[in-house]
N, C-alpha and C. Protein backbone atom coordinates (compact mmCIF):
# COMPACT_ATOMS: atom_id res chain seq x y z
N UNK A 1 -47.31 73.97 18.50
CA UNK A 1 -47.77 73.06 17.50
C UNK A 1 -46.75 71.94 17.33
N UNK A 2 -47.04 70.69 17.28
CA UNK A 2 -46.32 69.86 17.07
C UNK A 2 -45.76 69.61 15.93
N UNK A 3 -44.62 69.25 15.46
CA UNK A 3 -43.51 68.85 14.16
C UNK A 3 -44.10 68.20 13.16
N UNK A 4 -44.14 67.58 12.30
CA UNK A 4 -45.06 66.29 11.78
C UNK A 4 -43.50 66.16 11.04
N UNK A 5 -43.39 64.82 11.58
CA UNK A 5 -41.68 64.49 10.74
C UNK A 5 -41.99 62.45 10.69
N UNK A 6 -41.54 62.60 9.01
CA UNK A 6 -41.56 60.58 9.24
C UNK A 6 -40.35 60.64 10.10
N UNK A 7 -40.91 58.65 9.95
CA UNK A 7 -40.19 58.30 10.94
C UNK A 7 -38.51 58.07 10.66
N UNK A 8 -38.24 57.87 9.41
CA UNK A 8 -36.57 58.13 9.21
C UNK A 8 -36.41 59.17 9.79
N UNK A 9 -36.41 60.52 9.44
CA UNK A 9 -36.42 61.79 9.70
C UNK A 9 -36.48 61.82 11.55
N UNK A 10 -37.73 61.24 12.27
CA UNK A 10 -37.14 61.74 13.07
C UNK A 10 -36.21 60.84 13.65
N UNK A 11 -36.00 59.73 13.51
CA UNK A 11 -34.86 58.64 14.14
C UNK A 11 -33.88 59.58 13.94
N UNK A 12 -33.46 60.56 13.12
CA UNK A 12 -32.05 61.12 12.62
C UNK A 12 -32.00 62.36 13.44
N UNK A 13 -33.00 62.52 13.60
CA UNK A 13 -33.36 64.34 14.03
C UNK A 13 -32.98 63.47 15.80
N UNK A 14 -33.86 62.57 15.79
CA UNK A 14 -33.46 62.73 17.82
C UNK A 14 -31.78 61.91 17.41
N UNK A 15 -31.17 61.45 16.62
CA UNK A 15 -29.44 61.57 17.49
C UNK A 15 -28.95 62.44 17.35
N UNK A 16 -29.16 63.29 16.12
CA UNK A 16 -28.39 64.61 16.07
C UNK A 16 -29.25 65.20 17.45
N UNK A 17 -30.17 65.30 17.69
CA UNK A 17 -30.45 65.95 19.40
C UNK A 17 -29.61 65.32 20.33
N UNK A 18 -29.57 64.35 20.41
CA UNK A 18 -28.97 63.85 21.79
C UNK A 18 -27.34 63.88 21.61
N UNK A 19 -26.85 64.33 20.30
CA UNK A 19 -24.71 64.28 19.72
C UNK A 19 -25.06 66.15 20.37
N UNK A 20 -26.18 67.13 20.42
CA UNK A 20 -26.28 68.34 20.29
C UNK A 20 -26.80 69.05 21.22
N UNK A 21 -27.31 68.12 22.69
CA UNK A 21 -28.33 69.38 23.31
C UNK A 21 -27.66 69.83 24.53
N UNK A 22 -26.14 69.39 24.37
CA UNK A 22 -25.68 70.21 25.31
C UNK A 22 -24.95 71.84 25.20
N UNK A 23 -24.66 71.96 23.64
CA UNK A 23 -24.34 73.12 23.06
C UNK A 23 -25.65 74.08 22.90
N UNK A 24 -26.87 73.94 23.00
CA UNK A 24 -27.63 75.11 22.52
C UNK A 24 -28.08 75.08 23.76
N UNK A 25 -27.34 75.58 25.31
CA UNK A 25 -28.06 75.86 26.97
C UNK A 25 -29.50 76.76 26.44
N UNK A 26 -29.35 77.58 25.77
CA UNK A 26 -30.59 78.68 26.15
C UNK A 26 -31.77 78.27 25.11
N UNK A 27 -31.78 77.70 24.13
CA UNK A 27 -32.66 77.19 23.40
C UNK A 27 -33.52 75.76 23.76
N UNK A 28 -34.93 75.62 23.55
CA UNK A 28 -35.90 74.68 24.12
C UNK A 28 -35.85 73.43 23.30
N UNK A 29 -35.95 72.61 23.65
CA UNK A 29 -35.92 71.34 22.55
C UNK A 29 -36.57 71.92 21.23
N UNK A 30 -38.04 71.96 21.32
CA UNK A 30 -38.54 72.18 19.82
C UNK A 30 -37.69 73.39 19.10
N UNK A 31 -37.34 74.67 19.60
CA UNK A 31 -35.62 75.31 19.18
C UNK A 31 -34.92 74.60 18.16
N UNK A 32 -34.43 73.56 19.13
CA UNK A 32 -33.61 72.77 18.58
C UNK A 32 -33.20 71.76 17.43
N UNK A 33 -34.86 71.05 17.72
CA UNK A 33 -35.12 70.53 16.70
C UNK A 33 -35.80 71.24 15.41
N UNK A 34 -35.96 72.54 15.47
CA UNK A 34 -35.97 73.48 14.48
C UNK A 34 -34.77 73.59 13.16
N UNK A 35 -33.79 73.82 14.53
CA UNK A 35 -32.26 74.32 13.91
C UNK A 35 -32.06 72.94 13.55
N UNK A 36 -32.22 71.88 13.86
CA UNK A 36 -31.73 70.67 13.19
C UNK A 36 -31.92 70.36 11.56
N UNK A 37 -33.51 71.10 11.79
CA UNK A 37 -34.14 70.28 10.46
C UNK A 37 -33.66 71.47 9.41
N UNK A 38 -33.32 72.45 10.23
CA UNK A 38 -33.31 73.44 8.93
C UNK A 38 -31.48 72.91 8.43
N UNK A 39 -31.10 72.39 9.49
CA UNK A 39 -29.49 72.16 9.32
C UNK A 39 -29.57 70.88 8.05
N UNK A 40 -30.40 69.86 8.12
CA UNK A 40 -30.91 68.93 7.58
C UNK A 40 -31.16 69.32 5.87
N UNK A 41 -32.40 70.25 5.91
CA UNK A 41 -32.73 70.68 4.76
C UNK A 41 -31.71 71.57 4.27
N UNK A 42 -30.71 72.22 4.73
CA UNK A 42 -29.54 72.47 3.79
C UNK A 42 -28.41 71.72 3.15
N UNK A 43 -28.70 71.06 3.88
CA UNK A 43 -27.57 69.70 3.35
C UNK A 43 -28.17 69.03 2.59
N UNK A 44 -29.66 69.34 2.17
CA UNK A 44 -30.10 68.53 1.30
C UNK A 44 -30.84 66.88 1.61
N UNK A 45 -30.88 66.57 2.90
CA UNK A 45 -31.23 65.24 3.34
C UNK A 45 -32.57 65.45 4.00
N UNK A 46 -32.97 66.20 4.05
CA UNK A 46 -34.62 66.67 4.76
C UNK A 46 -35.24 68.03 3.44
N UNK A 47 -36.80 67.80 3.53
CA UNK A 47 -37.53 68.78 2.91
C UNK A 47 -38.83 68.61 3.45
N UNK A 48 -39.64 69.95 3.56
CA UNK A 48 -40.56 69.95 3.62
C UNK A 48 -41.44 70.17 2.72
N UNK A 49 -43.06 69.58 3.11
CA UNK A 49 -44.10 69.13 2.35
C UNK A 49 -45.41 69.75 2.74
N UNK A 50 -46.60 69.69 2.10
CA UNK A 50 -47.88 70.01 2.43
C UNK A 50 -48.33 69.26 2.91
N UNK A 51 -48.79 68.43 3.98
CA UNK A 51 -49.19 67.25 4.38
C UNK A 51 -50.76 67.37 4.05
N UNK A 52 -51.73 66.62 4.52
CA UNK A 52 -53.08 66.42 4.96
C UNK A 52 -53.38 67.63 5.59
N UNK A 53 -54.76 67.93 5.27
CA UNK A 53 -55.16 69.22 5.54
C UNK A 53 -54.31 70.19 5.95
N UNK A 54 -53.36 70.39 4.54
CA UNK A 54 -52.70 72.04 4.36
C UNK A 54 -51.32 71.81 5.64
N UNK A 55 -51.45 71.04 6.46
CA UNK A 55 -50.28 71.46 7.41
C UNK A 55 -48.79 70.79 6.77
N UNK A 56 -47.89 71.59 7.50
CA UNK A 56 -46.52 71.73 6.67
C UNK A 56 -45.79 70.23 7.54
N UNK A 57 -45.30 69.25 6.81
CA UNK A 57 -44.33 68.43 7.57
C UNK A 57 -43.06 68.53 7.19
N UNK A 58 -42.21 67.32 7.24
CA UNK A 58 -40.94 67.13 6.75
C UNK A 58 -40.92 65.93 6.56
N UNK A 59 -39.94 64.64 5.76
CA UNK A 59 -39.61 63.68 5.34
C UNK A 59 -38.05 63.66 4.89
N UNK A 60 -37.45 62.46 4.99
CA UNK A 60 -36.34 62.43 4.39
C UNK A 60 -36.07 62.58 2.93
N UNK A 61 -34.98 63.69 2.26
CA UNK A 61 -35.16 63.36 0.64
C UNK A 61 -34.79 61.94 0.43
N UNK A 62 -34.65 61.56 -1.41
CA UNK A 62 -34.12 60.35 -1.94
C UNK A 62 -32.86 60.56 -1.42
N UNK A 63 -32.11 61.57 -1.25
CA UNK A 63 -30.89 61.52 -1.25
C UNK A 63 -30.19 61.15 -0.05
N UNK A 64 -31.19 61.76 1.03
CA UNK A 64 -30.41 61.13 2.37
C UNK A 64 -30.95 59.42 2.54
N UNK A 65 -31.84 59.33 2.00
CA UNK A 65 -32.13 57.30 1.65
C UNK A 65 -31.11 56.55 1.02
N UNK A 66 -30.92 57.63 -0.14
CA UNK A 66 -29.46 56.83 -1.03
C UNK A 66 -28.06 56.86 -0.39
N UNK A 67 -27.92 57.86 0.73
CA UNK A 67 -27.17 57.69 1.93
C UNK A 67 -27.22 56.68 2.82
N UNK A 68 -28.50 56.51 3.32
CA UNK A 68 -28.77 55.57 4.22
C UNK A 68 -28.33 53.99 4.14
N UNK A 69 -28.90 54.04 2.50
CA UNK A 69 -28.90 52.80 1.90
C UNK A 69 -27.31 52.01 2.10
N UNK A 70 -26.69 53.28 1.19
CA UNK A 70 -25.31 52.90 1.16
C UNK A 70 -24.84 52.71 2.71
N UNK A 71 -24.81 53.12 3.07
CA UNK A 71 -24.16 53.04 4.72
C UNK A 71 -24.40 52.04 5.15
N UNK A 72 -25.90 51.57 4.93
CA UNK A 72 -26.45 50.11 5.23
C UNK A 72 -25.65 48.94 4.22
N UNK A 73 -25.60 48.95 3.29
CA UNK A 73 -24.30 48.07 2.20
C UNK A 73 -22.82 47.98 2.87
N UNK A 74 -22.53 49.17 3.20
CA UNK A 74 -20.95 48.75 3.93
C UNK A 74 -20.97 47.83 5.50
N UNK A 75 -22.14 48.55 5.65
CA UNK A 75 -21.72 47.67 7.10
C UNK A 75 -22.03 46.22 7.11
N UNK A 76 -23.22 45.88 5.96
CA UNK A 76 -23.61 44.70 5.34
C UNK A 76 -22.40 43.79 5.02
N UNK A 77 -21.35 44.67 4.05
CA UNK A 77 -20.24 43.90 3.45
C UNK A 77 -19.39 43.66 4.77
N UNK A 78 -19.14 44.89 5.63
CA UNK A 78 -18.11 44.26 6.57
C UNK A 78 -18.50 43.62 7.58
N UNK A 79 -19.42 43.06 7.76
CA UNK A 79 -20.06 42.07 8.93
C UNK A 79 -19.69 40.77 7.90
N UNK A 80 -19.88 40.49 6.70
CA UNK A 80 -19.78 39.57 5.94
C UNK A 80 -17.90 39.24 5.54
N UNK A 81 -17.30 40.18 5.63
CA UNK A 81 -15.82 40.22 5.67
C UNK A 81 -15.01 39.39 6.99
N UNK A 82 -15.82 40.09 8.03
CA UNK A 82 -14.87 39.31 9.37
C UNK A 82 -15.81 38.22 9.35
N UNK A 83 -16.34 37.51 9.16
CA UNK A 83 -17.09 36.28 9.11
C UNK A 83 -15.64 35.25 8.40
């Protein structure tokens, strides 16, 4: 069955795959991207949802956005610094 993940979520989910798929040899991608999201949803930056007809997805929380955001502000300010 396929994942149902937005699209923040999975932009984040495939680099942590590609910083990760050389450590899990015996596990299959979807494996992987299992252990990601569950790695995700403990840290609090992923949760899952009931989507459209009953099936289970995932999305990014507010909190990994209010991460995002910020991260997006610094690099904002320091592109504007060496200018």
């Amino acid at each position: 069955m396929k994942t149902r993940i937005d699209k923040i979520l999975r932009f984040w989910v495939d680099c942590e795959y590609q910083t990760t798929r050389g450590d899990n040899k015996g596990c299959t991608r979807s494996q992987q991207i299992a252990n990601i999201l569950r790695k995700f949803e403990k840290a609090g930056d992923a949760m899952r949802y009931v989507a459209a007809h009953g099936r289970i997805a995932w999305k990014a929380t507010p909190n990994m956005m209010t991460k995002l955001a910020d991260a997006e502000r610094e690099v904002k300010d320091d592109l504007e610094d060496e200018r």
